[in-house]
Protein backbone atom coordinates (compact mmCIF):
# COMPACT_ATOMS: atom_id res chain seq x y z
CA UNK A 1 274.57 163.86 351.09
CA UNK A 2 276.70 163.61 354.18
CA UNK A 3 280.71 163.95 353.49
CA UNK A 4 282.86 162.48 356.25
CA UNK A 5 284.67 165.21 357.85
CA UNK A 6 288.12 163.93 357.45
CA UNK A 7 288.00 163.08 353.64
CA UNK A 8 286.87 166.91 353.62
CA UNK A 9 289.63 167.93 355.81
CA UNK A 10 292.76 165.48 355.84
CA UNK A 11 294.79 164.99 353.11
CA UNK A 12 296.34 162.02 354.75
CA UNK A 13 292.65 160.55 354.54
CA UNK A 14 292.57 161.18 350.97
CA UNK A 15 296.00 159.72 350.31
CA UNK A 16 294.83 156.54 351.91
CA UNK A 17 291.59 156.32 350.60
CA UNK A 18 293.10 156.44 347.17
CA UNK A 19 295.54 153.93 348.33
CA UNK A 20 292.91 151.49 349.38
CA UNK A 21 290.96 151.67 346.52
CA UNK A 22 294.21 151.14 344.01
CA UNK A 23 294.96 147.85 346.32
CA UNK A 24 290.81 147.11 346.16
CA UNK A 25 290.91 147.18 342.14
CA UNK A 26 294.78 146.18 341.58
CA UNK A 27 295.03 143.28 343.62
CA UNK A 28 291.84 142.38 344.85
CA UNK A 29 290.12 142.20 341.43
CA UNK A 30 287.61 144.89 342.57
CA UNK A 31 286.37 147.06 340.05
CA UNK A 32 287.31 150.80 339.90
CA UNK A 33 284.48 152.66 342.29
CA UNK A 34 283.21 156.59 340.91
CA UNK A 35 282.44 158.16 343.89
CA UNK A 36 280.73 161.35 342.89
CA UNK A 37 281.36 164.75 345.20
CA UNK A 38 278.18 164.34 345.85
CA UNK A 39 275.31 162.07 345.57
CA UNK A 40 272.63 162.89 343.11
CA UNK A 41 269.23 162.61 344.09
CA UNK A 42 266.64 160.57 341.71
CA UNK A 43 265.21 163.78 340.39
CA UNK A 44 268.61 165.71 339.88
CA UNK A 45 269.14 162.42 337.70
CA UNK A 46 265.99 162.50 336.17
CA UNK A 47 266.68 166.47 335.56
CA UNK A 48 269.75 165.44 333.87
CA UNK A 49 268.89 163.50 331.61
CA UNK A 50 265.94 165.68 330.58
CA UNK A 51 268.35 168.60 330.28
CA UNK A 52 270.45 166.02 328.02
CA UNK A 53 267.84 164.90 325.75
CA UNK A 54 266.44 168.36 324.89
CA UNK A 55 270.43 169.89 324.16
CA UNK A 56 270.95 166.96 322.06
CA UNK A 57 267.91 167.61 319.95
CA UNK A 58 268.81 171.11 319.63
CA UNK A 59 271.94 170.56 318.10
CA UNK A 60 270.14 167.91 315.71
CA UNK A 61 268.41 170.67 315.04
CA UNK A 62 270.90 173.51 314.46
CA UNK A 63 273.24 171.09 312.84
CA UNK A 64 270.78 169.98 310.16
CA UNK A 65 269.83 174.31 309.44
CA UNK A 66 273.84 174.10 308.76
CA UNK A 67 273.33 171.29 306.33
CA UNK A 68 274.85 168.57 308.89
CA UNK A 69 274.22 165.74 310.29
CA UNK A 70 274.10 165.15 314.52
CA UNK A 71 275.61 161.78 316.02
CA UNK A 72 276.33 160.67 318.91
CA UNK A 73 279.32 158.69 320.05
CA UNK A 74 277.95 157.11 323.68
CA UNK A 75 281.54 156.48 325.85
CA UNK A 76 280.78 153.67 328.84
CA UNK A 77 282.25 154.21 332.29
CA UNK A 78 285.17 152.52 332.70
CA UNK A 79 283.49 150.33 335.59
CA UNK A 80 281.35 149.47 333.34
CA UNK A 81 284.06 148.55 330.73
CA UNK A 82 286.57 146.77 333.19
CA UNK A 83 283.59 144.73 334.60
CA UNK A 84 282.87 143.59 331.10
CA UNK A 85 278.75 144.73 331.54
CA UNK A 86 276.26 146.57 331.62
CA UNK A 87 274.09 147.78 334.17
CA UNK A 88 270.37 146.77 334.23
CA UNK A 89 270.38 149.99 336.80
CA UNK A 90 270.80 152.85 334.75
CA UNK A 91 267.46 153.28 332.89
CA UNK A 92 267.86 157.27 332.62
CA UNK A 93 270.38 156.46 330.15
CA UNK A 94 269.04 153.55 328.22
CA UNK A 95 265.71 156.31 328.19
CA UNK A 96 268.22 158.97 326.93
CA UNK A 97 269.42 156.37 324.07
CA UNK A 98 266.02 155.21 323.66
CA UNK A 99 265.26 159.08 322.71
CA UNK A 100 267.92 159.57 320.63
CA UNK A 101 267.44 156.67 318.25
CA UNK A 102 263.56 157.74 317.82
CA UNK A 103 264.70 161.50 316.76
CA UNK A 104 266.55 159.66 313.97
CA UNK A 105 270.07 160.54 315.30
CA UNK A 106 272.27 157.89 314.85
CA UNK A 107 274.16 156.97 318.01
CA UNK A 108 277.06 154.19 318.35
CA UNK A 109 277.76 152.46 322.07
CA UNK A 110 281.37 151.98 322.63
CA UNK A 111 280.86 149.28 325.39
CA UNK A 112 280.49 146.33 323.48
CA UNK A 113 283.65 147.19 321.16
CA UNK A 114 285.53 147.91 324.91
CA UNK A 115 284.14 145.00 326.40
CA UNK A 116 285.54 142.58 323.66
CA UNK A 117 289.18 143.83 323.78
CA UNK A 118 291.42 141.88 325.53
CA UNK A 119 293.27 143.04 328.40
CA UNK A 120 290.62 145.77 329.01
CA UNK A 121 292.84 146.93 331.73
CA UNK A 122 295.19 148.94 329.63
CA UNK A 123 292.31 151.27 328.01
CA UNK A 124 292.43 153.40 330.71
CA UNK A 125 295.08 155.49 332.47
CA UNK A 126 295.10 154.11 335.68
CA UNK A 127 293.11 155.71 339.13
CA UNK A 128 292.15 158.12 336.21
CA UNK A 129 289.06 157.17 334.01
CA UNK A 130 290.88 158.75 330.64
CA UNK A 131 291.60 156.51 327.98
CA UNK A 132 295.37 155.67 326.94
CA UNK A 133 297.14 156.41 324.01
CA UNK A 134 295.68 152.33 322.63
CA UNK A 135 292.50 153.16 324.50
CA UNK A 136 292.00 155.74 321.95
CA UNK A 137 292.98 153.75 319.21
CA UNK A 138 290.65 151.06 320.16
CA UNK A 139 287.83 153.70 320.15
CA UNK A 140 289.30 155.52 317.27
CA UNK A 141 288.85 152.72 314.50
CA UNK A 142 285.61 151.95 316.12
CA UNK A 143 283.88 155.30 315.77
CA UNK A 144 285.90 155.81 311.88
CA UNK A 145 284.56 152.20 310.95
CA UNK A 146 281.06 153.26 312.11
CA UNK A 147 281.19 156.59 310.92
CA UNK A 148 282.38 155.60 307.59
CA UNK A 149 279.60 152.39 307.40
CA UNK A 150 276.98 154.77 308.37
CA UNK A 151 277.40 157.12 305.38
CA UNK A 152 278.26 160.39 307.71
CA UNK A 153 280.42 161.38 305.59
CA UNK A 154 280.23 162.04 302.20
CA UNK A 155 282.19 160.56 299.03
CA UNK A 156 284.11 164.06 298.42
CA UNK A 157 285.43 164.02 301.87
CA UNK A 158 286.88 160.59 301.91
């Protein structure tokens, strides 16, 4: 990974990078870009979602020695969300799904529910990636429907 000197040096670089991409996505209909600090490389990816998989089955596995049950609430990006699909290019994470379902923990993908709101827009806080206050209701009720139609929770608690 090669940073440009001046968006590692210049704040005035920053500012209008940040400006260009709010005009990009605002006006231009161009979808929200996640640049990381650095680029990954295919095995620091594959690493990761190795490392992933084998925490999540460890808390499946301390959770049930506690008498719980482990699941796992999958949140999309929001370019993912705002563009209304999903990636064919990202099969570390449909492998990472794929090996959650077959350790029997029950998982739930918020994209669909995101994808079908209208005005998808006002999920997120702009230039920021965090849902809003309705954002979080949207995936609130989703995750309490599921959660509830999945039996997670037993008939004393409710």
């Amino acid at each position: 990974f090669h940073e440009h000197w001046l968006a590692r040096h210049s704040h005035l670089w920053r500012l209008g990078a940040a400006a260009w991409e709010t005009y990009r996505v605002r006006y231009q209909g161009g979808v929200p870009s996640a640049r990381p600090g650095r680029l990954m490389r295919a095995e620091e990816l594959q690493q990761g979602m190795e490392l992933s998989s084998e925490y999540i089955l460890r808390m499946a596995t301390v959770t049930r020695s506690l008498g719980a049950r482990l699941a796992v609430v999958w949140l999309p990006p929001v370019a993912y969300t705002l563009a209304g699909m999903r990636p064919q290019d990202i099969p570390l994470q449909t492998e990472l799904q794929r090996r959650v379902s077959a350790a029997g923990i029950l998982s739930l993908d918020l994209l669909p529910t995101l994808t079908a709101e209208p005005g998808r827009e006002g999920l997120y806080l702009p230039r920021d990636g965090h849902f809003t206050a309705r954002g979080h209701r949207v995936a609130g009720r989703a995750v309490g429907s599921w959660v509830v139609q999945a039996g997670l929770l037993s008939a004393t608690v409710l």
